[in-house]
PDB file of N, CA and C in Angstrom:
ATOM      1  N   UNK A   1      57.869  78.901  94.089  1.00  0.00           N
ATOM      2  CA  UNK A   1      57.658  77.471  93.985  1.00  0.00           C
ATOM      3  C   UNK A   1      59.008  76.793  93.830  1.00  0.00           C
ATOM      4  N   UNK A   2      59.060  75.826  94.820  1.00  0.00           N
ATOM      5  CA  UNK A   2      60.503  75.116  94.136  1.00  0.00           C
ATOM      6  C   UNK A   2      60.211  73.799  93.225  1.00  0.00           C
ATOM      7  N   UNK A   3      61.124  73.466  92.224  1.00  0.00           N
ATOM      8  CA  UNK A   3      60.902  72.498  91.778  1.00  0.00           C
ATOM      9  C   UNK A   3      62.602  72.008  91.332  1.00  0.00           C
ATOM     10  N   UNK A   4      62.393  70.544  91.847  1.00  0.00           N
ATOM     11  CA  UNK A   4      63.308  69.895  92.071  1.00  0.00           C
ATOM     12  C   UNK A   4      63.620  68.925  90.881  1.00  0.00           C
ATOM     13  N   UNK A   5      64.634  68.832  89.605  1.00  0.00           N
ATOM     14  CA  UNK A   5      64.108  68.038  88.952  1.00  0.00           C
ATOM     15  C   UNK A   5      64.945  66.939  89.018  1.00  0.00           C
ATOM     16  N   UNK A   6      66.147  66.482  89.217  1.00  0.00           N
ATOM     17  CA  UNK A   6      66.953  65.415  89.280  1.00  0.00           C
ATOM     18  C   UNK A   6      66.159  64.162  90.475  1.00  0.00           C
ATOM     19  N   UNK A   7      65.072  64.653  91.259  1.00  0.00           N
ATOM     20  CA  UNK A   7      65.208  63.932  91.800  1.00  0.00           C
ATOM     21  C   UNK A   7      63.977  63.009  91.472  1.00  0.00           C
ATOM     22  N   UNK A   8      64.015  61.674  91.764  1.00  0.00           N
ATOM     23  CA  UNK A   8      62.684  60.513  91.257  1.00  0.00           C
ATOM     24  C   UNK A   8      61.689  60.033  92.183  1.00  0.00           C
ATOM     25  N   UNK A   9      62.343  59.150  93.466  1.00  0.00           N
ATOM     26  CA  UNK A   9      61.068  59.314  94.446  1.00  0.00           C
ATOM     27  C   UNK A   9      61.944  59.611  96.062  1.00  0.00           C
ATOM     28  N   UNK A  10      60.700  59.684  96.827  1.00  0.00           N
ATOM     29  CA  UNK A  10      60.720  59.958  98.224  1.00  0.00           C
ATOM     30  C   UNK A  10      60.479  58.722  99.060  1.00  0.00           C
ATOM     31  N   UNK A  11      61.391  58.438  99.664  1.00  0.00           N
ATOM     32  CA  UNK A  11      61.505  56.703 100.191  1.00  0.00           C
ATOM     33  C   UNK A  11      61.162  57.338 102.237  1.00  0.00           C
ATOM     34  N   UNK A  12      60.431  56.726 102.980  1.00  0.00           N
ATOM     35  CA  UNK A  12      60.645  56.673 104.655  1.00  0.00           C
ATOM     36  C   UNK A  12      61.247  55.544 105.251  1.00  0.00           C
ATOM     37  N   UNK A  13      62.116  55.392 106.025  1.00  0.00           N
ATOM     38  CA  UNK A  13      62.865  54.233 106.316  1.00  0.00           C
ATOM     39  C   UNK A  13      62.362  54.148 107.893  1.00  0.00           C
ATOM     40  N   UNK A  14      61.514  54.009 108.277  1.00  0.00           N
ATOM     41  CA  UNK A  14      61.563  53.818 110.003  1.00  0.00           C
ATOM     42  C   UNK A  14      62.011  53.079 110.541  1.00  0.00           C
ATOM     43  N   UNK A  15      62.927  51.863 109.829  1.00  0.00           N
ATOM     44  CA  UNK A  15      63.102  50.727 110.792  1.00  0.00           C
ATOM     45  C   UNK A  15      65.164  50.953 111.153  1.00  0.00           C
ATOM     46  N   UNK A  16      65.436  52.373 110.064  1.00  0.00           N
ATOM     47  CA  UNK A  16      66.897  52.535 110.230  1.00  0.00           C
ATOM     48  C   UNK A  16      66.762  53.740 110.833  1.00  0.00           C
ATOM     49  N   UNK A  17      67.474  53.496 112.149  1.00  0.00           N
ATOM     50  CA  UNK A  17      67.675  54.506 112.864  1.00  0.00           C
ATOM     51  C   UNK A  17      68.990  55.018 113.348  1.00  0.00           C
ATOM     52  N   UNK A  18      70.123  54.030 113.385  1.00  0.00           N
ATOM     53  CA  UNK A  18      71.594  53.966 113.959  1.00  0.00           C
ATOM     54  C   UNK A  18      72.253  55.159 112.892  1.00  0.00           C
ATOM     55  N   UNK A  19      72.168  56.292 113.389  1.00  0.00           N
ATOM     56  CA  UNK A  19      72.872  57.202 112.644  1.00  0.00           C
ATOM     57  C   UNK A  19      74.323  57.485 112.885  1.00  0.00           C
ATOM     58  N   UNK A  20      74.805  56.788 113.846  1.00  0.00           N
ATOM     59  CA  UNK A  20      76.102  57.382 114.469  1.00  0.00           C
ATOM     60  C   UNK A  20      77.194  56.303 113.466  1.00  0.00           C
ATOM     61  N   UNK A  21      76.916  55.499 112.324  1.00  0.00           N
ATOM     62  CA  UNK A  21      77.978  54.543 111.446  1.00  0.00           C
ATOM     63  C   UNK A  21      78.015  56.252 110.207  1.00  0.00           C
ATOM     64  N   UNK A  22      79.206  55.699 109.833  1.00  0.00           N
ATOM     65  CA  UNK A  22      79.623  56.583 108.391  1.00  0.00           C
ATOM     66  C   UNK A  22      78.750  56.301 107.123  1.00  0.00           C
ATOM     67  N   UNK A  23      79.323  57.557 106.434  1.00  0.00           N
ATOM     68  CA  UNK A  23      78.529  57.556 104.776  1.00  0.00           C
ATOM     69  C   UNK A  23      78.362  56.235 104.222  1.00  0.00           C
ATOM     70  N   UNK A  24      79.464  55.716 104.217  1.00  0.00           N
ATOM     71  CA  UNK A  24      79.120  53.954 103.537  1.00  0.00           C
ATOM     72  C   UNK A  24      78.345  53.308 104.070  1.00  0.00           C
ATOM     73  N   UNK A  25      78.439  53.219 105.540  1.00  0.00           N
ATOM     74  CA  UNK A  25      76.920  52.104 106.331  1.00  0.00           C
ATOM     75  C   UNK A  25      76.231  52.689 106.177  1.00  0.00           C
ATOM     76  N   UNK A  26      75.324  53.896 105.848  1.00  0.00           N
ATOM     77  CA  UNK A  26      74.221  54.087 105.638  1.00  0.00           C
ATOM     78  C   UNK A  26      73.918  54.175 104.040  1.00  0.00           C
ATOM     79  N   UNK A  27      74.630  53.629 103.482  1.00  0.00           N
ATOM     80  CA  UNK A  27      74.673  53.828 101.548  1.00  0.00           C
ATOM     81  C   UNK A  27      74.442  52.155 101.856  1.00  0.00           C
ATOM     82  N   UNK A  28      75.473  51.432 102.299  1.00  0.00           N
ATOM     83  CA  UNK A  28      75.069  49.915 102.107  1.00  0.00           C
ATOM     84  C   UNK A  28      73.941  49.218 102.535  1.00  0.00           C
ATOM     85  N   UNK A  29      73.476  50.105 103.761  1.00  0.00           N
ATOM     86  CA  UNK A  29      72.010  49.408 104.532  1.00  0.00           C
ATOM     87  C   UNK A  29      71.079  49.894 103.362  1.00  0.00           C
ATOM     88  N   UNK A  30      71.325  50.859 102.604  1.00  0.00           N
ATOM     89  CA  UNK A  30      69.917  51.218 101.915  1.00  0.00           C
ATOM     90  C   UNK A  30      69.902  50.386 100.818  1.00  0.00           C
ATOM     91  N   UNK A  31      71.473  49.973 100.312  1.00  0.00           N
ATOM     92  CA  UNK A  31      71.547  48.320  99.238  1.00  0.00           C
ATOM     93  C   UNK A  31      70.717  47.242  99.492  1.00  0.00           C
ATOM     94  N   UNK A  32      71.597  47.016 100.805  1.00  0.00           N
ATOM     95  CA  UNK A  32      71.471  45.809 101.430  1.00  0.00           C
ATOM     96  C   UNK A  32      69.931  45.391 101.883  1.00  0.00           C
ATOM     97  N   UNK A  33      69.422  46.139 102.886  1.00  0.00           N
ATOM     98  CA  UNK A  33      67.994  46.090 103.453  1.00  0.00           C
ATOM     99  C   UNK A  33      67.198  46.636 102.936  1.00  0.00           C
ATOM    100  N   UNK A  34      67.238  47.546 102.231  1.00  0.00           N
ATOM    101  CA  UNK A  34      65.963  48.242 101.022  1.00  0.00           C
ATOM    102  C   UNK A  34      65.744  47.694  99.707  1.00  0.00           C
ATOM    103  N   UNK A  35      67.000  47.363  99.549  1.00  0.00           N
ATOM    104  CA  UNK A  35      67.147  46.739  98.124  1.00  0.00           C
ATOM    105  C   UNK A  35      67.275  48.207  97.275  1.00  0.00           C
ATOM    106  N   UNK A  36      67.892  49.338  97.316  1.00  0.00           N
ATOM    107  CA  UNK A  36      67.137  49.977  96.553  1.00  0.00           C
ATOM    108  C   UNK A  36      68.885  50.582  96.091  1.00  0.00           C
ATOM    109  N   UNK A  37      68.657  51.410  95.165  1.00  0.00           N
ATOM    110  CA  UNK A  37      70.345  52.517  94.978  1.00  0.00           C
ATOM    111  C   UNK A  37      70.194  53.424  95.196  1.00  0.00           C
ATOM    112  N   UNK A  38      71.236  53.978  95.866  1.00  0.00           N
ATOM    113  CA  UNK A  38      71.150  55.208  96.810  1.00  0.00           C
ATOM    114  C   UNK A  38      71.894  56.419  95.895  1.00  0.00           C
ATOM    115  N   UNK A  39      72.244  56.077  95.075  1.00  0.00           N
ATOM    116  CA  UNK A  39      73.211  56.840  94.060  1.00  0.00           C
ATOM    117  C   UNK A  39      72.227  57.036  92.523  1.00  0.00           C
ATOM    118  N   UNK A  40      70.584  57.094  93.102  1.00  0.00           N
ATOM    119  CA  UNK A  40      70.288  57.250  91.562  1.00  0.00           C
ATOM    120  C   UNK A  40      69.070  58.464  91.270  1.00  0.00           C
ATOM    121  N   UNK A  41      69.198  58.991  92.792  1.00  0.00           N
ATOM    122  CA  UNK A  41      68.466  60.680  92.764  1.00  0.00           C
ATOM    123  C   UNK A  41      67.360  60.228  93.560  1.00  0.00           C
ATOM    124  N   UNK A  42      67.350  59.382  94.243  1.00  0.00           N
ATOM    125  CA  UNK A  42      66.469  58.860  95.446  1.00  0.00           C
ATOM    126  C   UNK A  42      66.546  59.563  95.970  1.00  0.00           C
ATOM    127  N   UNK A  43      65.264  59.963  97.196  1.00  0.00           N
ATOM    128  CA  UNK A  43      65.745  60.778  98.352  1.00  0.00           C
ATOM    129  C   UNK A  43      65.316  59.982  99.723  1.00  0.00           C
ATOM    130  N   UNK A  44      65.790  59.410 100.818  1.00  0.00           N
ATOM    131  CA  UNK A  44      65.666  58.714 102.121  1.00  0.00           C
ATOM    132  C   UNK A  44      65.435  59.684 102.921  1.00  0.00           C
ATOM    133  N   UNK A  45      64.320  59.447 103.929  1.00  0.00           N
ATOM    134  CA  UNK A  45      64.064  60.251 105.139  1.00  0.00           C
ATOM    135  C   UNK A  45      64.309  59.128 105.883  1.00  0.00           C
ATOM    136  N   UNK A  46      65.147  59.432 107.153  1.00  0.00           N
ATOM    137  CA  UNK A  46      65.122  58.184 108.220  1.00  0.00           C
ATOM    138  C   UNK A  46      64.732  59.048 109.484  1.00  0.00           C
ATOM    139  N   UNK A  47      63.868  58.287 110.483  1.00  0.00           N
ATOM    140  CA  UNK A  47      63.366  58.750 111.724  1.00  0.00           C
ATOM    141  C   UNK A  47      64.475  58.345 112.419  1.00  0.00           C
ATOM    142  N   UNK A  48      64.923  59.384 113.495  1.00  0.00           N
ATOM    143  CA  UNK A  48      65.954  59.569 114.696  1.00  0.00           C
ATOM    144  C   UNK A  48      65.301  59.994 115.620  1.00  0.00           C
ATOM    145  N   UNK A  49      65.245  58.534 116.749  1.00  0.00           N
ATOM    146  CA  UNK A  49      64.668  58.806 117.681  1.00  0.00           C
ATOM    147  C   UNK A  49      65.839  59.129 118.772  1.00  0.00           C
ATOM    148  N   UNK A  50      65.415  60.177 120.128  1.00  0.00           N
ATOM    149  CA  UNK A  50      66.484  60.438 121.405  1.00  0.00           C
ATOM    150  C   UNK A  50      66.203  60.047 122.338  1.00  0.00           C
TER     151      UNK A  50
END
């Protein structure tokens, strides 16, 4: 069984998809447009479409 404990919730982002910007644009879009902190044991799934 794994158990994970640092972490708090499980967020889906479908509407961010532009993966090709650096660590900071995708830390600030999750500020900026989620409203949320990305630095507090959150975990983001984002869909990448090809």
């Amino acid at each position: 069984m794994l158990a994970v404990s640092g972490l708090k919730n499980f967020y889906y982002l479908p509407h961010f998809h532009d993966m090709r910007c650096c660590y900071s644009l995708i830390m600030k879009a999750i500020r900026m447009s989620y409203h949320h902190n990305p630095y507090n044991g959150d975990v983001f799934f984002f869909y990448v479409q090809e």
